[in-house]
PDB file of N, CA and C in Angstrom:
ATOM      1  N   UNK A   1     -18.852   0.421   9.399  1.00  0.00           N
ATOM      2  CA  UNK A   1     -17.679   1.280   9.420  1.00  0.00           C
ATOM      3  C   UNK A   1     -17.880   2.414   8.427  1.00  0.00           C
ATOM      4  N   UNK A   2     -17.414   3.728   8.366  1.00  0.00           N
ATOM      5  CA  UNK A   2     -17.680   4.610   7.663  1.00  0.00           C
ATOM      6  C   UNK A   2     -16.643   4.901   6.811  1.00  0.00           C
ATOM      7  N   UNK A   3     -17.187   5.031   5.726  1.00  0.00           N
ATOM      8  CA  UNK A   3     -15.532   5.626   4.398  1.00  0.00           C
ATOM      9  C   UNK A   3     -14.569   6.473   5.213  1.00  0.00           C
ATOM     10  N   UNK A   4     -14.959   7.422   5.886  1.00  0.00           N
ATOM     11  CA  UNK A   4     -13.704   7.918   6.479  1.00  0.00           C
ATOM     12  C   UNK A   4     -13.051   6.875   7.279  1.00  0.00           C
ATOM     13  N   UNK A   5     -13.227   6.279   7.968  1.00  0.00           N
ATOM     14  CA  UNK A   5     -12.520   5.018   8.595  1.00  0.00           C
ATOM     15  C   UNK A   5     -12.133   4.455   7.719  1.00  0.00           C
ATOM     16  N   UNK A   6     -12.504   3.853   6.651  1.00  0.00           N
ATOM     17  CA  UNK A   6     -12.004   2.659   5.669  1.00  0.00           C
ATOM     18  C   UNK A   6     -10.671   3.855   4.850  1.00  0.00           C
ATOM     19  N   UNK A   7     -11.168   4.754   4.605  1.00  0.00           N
ATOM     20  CA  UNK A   7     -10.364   5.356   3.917  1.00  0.00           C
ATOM     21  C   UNK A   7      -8.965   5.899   4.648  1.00  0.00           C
ATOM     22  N   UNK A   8      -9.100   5.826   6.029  1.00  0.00           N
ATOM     23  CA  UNK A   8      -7.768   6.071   6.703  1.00  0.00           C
ATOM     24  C   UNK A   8      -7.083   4.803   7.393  1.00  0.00           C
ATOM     25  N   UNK A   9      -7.502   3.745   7.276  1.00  0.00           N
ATOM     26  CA  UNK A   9      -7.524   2.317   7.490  1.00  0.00           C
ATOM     27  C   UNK A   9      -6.310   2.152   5.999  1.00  0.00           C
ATOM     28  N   UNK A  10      -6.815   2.241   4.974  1.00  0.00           N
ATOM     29  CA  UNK A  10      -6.065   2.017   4.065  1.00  0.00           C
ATOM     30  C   UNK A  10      -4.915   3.230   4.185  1.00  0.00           C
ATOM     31  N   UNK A  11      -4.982   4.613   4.214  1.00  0.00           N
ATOM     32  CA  UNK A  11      -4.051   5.121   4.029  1.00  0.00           C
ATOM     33  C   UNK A  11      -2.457   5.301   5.131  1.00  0.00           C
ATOM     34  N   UNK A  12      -2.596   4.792   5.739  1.00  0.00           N
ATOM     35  CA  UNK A  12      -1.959   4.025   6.890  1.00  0.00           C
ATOM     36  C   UNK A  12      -1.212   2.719   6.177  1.00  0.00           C
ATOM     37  N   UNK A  13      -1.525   2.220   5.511  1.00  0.00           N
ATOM     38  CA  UNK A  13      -0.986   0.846   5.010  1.00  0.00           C
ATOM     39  C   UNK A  13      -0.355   1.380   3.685  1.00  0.00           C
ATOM     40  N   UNK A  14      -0.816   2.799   3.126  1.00  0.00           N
ATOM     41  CA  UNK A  14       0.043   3.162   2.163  1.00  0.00           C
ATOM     42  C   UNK A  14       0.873   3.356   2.527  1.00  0.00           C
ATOM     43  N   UNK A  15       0.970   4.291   4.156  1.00  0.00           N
ATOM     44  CA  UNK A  15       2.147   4.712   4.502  1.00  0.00           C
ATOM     45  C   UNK A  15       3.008   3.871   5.101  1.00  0.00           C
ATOM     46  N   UNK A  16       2.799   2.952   5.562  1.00  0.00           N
ATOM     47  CA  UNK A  16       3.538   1.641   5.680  1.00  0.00           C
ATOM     48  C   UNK A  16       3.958   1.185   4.851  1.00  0.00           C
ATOM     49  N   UNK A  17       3.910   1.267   3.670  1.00  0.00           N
ATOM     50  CA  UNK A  17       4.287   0.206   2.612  1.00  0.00           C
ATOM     51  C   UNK A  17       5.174   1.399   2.102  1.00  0.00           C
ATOM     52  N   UNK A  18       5.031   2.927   1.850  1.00  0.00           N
ATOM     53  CA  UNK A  18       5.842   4.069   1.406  1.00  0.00           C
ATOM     54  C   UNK A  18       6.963   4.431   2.249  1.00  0.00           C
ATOM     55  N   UNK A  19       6.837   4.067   3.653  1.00  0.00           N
ATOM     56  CA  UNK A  19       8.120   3.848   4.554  1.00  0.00           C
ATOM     57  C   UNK A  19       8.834   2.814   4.411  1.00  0.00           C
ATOM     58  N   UNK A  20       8.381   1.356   3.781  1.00  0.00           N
ATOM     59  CA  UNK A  20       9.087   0.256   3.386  1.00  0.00           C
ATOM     60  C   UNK A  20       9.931   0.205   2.620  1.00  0.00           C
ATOM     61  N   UNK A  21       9.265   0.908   1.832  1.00  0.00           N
ATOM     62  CA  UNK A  21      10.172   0.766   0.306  1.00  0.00           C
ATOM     63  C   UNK A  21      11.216   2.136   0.311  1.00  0.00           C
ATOM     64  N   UNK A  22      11.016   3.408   0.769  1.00  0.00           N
ATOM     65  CA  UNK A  22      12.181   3.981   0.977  1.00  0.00           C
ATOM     66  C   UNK A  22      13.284   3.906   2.069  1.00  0.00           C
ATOM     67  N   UNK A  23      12.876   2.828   2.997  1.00  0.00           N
ATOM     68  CA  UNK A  23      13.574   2.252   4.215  1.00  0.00           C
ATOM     69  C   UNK A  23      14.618   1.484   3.172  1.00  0.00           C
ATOM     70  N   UNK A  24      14.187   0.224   2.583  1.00  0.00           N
ATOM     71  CA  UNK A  24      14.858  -0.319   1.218  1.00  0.00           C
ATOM     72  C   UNK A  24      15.856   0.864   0.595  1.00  0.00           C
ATOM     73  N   UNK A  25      15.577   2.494   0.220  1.00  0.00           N
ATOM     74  CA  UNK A  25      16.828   2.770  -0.666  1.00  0.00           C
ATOM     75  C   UNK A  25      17.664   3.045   0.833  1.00  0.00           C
ATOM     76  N   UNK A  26      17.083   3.949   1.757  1.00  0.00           N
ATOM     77  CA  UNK A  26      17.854   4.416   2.272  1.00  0.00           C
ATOM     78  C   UNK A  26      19.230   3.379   3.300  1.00  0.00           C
ATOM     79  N   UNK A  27      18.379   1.953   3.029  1.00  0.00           N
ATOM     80  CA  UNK A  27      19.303   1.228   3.416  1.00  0.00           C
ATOM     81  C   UNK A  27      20.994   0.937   2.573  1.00  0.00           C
ATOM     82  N   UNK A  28      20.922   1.551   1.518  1.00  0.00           N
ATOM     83  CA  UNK A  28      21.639   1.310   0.973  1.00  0.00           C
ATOM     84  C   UNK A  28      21.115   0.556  -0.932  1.00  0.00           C
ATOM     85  N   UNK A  29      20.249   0.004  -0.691  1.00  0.00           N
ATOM     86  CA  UNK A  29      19.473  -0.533  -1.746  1.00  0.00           C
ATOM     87  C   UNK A  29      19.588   0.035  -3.012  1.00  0.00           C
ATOM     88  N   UNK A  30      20.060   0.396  -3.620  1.00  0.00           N
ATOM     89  CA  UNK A  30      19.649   1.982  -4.690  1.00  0.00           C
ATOM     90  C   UNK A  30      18.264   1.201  -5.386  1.00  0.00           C
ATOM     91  N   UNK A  31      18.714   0.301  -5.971  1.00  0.00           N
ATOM     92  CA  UNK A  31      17.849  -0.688  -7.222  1.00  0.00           C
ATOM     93  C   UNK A  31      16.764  -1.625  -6.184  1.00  0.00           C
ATOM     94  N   UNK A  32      15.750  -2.119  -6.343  1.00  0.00           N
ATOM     95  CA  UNK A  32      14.757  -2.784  -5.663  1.00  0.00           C
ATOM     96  C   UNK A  32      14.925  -3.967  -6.407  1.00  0.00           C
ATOM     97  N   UNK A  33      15.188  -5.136  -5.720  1.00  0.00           N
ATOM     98  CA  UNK A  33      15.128  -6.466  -6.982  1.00  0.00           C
ATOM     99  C   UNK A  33      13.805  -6.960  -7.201  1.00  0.00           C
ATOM    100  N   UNK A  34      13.935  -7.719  -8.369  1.00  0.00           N
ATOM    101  CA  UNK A  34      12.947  -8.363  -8.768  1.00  0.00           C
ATOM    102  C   UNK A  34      11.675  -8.869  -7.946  1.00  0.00           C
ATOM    103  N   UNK A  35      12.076  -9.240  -6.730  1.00  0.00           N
ATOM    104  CA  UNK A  35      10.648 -10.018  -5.232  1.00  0.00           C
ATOM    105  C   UNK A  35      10.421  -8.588  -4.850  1.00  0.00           C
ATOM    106  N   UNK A  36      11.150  -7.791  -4.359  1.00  0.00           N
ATOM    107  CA  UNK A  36      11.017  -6.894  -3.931  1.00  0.00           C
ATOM    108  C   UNK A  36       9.997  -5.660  -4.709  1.00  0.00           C
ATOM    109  N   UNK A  37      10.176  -5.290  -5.795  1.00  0.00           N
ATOM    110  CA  UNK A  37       9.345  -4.705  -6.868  1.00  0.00           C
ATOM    111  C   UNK A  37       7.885  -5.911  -6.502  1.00  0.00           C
ATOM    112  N   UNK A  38       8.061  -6.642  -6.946  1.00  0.00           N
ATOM    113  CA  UNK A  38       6.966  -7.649  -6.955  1.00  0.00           C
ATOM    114  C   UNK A  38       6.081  -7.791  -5.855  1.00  0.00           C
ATOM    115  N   UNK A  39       6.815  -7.720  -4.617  1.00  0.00           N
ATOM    116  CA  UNK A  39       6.195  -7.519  -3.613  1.00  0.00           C
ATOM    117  C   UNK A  39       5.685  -6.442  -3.110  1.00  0.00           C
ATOM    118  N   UNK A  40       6.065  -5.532  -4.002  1.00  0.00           N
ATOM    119  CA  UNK A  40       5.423  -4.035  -3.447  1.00  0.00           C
ATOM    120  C   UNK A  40       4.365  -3.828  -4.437  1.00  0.00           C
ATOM    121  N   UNK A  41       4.102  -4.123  -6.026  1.00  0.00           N
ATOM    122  CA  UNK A  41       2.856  -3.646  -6.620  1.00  0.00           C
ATOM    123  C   UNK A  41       2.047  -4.855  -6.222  1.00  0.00           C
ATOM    124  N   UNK A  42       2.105  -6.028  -5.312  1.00  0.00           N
ATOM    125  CA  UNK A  42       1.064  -6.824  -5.503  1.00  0.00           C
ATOM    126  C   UNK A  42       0.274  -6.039  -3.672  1.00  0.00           C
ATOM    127  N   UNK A  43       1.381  -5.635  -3.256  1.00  0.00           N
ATOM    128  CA  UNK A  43       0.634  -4.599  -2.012  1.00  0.00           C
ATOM    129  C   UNK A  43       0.402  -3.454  -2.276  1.00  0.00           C
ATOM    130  N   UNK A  44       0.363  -2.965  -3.215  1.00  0.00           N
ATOM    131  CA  UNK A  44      -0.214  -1.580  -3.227  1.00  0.00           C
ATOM    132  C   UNK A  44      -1.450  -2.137  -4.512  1.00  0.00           C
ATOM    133  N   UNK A  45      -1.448  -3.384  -5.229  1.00  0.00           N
ATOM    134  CA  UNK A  45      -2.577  -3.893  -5.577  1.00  0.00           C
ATOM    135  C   UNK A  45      -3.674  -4.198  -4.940  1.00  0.00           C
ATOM    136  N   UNK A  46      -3.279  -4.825  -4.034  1.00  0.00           N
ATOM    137  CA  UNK A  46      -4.793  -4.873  -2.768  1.00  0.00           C
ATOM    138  C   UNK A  46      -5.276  -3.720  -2.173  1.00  0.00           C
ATOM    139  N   UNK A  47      -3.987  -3.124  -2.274  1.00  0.00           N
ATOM    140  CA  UNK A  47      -5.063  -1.526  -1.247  1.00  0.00           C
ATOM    141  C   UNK A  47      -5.684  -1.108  -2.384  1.00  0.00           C
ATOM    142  N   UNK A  48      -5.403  -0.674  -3.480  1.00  0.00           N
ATOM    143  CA  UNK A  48      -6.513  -0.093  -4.580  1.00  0.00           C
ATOM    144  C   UNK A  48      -7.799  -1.165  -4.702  1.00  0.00           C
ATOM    145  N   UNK A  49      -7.480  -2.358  -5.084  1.00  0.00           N
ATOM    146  CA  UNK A  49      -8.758  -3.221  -4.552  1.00  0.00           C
ATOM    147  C   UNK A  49      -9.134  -2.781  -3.257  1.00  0.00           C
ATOM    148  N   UNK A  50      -9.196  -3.074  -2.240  1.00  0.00           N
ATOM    149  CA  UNK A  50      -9.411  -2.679  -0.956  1.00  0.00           C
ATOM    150  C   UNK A  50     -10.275  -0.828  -1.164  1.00  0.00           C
ATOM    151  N   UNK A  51      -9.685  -0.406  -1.365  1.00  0.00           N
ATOM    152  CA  UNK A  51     -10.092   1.187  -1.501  1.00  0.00           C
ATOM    153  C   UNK A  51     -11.860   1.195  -2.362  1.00  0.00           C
ATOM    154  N   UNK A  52     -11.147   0.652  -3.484  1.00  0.00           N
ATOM    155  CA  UNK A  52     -12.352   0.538  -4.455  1.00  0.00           C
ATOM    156  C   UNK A  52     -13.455  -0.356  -4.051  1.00  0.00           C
ATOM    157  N   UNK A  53     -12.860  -0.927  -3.134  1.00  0.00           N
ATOM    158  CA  UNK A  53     -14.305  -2.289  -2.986  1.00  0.00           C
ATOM    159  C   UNK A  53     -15.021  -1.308  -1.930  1.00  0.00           C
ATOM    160  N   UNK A  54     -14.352  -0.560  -1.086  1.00  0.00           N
ATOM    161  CA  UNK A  54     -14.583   0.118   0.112  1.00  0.00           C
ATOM    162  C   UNK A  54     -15.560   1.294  -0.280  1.00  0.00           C
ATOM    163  N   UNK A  55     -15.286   1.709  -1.759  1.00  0.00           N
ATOM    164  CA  UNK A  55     -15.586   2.957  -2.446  1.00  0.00           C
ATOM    165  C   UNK A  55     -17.136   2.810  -2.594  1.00  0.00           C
ATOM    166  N   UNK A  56     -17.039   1.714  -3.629  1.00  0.00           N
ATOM    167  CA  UNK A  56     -18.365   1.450  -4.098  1.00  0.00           C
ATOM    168  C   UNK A  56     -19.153   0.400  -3.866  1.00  0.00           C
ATOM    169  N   UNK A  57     -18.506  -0.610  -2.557  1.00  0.00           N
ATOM    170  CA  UNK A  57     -19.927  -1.398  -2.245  1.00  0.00           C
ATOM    171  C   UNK A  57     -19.855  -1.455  -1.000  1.00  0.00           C
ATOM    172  N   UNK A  58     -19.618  -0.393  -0.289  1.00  0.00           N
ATOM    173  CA  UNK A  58     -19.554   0.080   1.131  1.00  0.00           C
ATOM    174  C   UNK A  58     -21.433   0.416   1.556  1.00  0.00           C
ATOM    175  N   UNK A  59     -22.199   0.718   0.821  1.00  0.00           N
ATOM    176  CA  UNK A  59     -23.495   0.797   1.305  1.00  0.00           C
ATOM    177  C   UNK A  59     -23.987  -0.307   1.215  1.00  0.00           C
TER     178      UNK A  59
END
């Protein structure tokens, strides 16, 4: 697979996860609770893993 693929593979899942979480305020949400926060840096934790693993041990 080629970095441009991996790299739009992931950025797709940013934008999924950046439509999630403002889906959350615009629902009414103002504040994100505690799972919710939690559940969003441990997914935007894997995509930076993911990115970086993609980055540099892709050859």
């Amino acid at each position: 697979m080629e970095m441009s693929q991996c790299s739009e593979g992931i950025l797709m899942e940013l934008e999924r996860l950046r439509k999630e979480l403002y889906g959350m305020v615009q629902k009414g949400t103002e504040t994100l609770t505690s799972p919710e926060i939690y559940k969003a840096s441990i997914t935007l934790d894997k995509l930076i893993v993911k990115f970086l693993q993609q980055k540099y041990y892709a050859n």
